[in-house]
C-alpha atoms as a PDB file:
ATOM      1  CA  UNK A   1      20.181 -15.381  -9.033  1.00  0.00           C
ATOM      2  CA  UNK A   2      22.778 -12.776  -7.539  1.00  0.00           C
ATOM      3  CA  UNK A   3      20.247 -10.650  -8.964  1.00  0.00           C
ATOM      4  CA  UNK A   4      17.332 -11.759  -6.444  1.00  0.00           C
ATOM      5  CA  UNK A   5      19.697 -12.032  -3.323  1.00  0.00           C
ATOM      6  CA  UNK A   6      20.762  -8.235  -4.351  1.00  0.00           C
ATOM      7  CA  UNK A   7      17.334  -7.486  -4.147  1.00  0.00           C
ATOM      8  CA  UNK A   8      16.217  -9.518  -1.080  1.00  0.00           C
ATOM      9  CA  UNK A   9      18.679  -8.518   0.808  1.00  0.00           C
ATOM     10  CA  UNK A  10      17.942  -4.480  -0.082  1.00  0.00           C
ATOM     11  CA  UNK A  11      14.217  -5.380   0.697  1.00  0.00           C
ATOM     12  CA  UNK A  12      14.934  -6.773   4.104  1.00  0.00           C
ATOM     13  CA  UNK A  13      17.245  -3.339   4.880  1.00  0.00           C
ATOM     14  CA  UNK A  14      14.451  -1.505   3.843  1.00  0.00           C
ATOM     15  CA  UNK A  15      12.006  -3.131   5.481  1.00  0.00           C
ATOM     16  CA  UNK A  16      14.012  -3.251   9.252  1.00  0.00           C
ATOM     17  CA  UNK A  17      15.063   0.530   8.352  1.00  0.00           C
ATOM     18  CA  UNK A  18      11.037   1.798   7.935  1.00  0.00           C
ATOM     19  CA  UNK A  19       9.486  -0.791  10.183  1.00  0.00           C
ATOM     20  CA  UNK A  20      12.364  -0.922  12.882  1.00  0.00           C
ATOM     21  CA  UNK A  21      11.533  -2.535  16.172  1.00  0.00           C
ATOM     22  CA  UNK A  22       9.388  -5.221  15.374  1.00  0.00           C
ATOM     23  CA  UNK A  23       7.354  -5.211  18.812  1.00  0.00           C
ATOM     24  CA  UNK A  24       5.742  -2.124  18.025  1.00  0.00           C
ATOM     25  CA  UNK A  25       2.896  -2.266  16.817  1.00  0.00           C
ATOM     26  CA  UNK A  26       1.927  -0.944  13.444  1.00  0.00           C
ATOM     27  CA  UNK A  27      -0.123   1.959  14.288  1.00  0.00           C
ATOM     28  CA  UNK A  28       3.062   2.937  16.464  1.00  0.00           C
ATOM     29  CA  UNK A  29       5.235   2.814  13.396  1.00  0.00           C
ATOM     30  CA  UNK A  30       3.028   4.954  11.484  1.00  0.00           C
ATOM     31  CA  UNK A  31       3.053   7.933  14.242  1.00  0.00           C
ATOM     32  CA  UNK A  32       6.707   7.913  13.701  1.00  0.00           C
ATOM     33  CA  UNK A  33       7.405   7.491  10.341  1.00  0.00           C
ATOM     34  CA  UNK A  34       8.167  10.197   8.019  1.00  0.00           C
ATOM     35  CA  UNK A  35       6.902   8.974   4.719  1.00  0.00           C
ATOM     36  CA  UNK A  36       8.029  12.104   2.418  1.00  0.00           C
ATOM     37  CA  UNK A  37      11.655  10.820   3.520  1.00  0.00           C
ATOM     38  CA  UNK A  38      10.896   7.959   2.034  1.00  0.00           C
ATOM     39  CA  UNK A  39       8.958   7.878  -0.464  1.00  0.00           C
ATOM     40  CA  UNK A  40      11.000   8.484  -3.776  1.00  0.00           C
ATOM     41  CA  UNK A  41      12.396   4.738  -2.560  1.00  0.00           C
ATOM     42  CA  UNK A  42       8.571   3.435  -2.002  1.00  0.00           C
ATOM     43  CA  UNK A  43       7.635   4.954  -5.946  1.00  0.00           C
ATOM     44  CA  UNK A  44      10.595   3.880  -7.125  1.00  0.00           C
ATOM     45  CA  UNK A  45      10.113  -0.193  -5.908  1.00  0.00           C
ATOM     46  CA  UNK A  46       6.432   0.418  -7.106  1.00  0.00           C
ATOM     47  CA  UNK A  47       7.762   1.940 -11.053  1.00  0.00           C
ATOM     48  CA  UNK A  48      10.440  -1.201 -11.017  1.00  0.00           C
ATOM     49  CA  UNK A  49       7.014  -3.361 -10.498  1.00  0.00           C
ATOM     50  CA  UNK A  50       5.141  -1.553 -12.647  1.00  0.00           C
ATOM     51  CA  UNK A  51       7.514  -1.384 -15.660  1.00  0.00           C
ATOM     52  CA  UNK A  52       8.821  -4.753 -15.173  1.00  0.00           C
ATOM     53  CA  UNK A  53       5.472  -6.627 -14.797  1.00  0.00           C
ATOM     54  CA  UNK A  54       6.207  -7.972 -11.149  1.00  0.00           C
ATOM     55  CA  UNK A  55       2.883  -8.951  -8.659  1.00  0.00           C
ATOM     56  CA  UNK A  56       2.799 -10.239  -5.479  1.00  0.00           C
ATOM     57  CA  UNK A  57       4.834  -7.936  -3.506  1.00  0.00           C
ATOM     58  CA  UNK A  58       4.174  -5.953  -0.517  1.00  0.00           C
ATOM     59  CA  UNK A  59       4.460  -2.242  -0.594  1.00  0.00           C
ATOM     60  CA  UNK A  60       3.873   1.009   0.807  1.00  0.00           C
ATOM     61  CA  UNK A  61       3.813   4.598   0.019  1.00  0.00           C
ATOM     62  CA  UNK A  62       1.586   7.570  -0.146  1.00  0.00           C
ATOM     63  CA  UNK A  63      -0.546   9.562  -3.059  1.00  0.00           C
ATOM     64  CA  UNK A  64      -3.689  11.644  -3.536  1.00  0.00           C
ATOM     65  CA  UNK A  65      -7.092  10.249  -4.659  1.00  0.00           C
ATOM     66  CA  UNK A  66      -7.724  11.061  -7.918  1.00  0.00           C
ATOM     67  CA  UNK A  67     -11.040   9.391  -8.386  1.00  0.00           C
ATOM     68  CA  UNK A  68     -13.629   7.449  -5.882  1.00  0.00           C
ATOM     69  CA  UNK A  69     -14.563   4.521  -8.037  1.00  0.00           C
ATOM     70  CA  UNK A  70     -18.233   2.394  -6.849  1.00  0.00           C
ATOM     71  CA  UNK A  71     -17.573  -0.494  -4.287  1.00  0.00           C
ATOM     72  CA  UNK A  72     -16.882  -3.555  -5.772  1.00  0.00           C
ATOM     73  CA  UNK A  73     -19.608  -5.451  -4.299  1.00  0.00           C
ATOM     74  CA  UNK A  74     -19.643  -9.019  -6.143  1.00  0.00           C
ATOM     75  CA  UNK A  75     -17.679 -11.771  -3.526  1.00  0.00           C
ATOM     76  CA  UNK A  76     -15.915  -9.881  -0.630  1.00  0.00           C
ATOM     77  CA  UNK A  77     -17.094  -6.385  -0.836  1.00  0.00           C
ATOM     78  CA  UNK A  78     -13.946  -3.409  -1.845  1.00  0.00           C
ATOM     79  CA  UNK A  79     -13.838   0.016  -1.830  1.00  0.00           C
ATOM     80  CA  UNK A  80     -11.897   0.978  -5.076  1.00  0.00           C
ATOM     81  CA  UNK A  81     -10.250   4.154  -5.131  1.00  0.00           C
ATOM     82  CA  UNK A  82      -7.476   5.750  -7.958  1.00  0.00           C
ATOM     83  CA  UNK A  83      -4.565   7.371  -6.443  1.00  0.00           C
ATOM     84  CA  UNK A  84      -1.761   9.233  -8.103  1.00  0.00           C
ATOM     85  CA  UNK A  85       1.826   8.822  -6.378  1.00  0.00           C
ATOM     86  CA  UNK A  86       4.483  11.484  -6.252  1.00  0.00           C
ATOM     87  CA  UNK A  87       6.348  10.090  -9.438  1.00  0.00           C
ATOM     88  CA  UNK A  88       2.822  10.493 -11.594  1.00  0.00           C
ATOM     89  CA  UNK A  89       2.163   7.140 -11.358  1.00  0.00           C
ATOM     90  CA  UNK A  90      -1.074   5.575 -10.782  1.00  0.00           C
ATOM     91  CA  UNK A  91      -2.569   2.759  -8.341  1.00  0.00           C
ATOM     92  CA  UNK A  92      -5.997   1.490  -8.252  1.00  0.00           C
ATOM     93  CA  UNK A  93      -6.464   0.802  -4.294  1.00  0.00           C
ATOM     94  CA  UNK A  94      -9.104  -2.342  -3.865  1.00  0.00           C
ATOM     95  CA  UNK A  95     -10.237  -1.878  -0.170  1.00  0.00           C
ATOM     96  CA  UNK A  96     -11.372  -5.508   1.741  1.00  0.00           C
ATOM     97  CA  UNK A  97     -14.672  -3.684   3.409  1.00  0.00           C
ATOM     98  CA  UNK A  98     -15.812  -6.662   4.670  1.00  0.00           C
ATOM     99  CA  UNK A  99     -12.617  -7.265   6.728  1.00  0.00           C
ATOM    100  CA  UNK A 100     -11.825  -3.706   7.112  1.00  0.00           C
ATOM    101  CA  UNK A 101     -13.864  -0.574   7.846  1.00  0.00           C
ATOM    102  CA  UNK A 102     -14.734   1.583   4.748  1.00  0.00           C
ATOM    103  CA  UNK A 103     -12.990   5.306   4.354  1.00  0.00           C
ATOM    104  CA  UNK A 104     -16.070   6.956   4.757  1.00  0.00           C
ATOM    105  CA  UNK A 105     -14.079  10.901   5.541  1.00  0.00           C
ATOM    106  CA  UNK A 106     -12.379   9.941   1.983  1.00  0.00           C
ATOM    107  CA  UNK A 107     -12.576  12.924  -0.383  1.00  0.00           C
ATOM    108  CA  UNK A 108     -10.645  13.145  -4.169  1.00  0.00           C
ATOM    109  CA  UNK A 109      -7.727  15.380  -3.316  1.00  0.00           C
ATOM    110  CA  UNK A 110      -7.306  13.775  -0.103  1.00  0.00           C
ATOM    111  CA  UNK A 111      -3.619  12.292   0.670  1.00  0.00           C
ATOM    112  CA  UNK A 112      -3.379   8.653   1.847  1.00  0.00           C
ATOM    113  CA  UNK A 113      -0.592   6.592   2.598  1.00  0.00           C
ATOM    114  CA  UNK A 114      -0.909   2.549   2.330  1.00  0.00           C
ATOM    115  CA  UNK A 115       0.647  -0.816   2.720  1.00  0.00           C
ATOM    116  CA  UNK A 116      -0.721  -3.830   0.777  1.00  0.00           C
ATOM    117  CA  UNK A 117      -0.075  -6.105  -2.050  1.00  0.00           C
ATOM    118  CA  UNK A 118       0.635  -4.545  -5.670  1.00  0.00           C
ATOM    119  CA  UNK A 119      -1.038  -6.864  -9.001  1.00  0.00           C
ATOM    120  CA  UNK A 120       0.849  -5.515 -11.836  1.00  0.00           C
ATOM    121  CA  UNK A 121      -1.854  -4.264 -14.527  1.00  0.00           C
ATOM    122  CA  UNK A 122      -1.278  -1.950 -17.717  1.00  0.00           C
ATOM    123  CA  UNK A 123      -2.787   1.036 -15.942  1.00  0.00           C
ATOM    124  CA  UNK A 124      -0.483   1.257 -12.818  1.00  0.00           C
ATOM    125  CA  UNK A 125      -1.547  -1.469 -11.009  1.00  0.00           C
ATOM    126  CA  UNK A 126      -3.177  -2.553  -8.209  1.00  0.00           C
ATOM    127  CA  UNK A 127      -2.674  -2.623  -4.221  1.00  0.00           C
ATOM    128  CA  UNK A 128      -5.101  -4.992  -2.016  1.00  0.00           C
ATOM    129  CA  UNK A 129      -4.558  -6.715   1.248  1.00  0.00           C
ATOM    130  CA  UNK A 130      -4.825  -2.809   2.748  1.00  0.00           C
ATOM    131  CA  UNK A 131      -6.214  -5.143   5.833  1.00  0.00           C
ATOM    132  CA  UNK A 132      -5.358  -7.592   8.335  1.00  0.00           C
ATOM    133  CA  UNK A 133      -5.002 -11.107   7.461  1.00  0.00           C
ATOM    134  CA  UNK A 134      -8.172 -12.792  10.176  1.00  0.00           C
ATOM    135  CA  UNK A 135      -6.446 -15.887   9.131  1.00  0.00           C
ATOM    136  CA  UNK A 136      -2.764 -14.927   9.842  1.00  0.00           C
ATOM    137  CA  UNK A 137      -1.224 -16.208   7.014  1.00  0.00           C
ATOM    138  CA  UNK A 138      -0.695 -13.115   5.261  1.00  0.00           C
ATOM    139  CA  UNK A 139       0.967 -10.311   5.827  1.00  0.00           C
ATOM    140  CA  UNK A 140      -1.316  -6.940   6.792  1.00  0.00           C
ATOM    141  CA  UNK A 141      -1.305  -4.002   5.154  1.00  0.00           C
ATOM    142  CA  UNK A 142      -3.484  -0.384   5.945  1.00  0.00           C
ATOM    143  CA  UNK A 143      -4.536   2.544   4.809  1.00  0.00           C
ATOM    144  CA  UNK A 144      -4.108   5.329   7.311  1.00  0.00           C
ATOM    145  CA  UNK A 145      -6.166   8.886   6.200  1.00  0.00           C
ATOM    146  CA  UNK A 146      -6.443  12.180   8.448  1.00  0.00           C
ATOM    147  CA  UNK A 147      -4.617  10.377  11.292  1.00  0.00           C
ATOM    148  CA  UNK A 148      -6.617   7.303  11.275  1.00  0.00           C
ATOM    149  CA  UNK A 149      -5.478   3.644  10.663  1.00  0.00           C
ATOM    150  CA  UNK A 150      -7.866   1.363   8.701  1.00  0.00           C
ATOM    151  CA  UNK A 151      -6.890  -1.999   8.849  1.00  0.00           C
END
């Protein structure tokens, strides 16, 4: 238990600390974040996930594509992607292209940063909900590559 508060209560700091005033509006965020600041903290969270077996968390970070995978085009319609983070570690992005627009610009070698849900899996994992919620019972997550937001 003191465990999970420790934890919460670290999420919620790092949370306000990268998303900061909560009336701006996410693409404003992004303009003015520095994500190579913090990104040893956003691999880090995602290697505690990934080596512990945790899913259903919301993160964020950056990497390079490493392969462009087919869409996933059986029920809602993904764009699946393989990215490598800083730490060597590697997340499968699953793309909502029916709520979202598709990457169309996106190259292997290309840097992205995200914000979505991580699924634990035995190959790195996965990150989906890289959209907005059109219900609003989720939170949203992105993709942002060469300066644009896809959400």
């Amino acid at each position: 238990m003191k465990k999970k508060l420790i934890f919460l209560a670290v999420a919620i700091v790092a949370g306000y600390s990268y998303l900061g005033n909560p009336y701006t509006s996410i693409p404003d965020r992004l303009q003015h974040s520095t994500f190579s600041e913090s990104q040893g903290g956003a691999d880090a969270a995602i290697a505690d996930a990934f080596s512990n077996r945790k899913s259903n968390l919301q993160v964020s970070g950056e990497g390079v594509v490493t392969k462009l995978l087919p869409d996933d085009n059986v029920g809602s319609r993904h764009q699946k992607f393989i990215i490598s983070l800083r730490s060597g570690q590697t997340l499968l992005i699953a793309h909502n292209i029916d709520v979202a627009p598709r990457i169309g610009s996106l190259r292997k070698g290309d840097s992205i940063q995200f914000s979505g849900q991580y699924e634990w899996n035995e190959k790195g994992g996965v990150v989906h909900w890289t959209h907005r919620d059109p219900n609003g019972s989720h939170v949203g997550g992105w993709l942002k590559h060469s300066g644009q937001i896809y959400q």
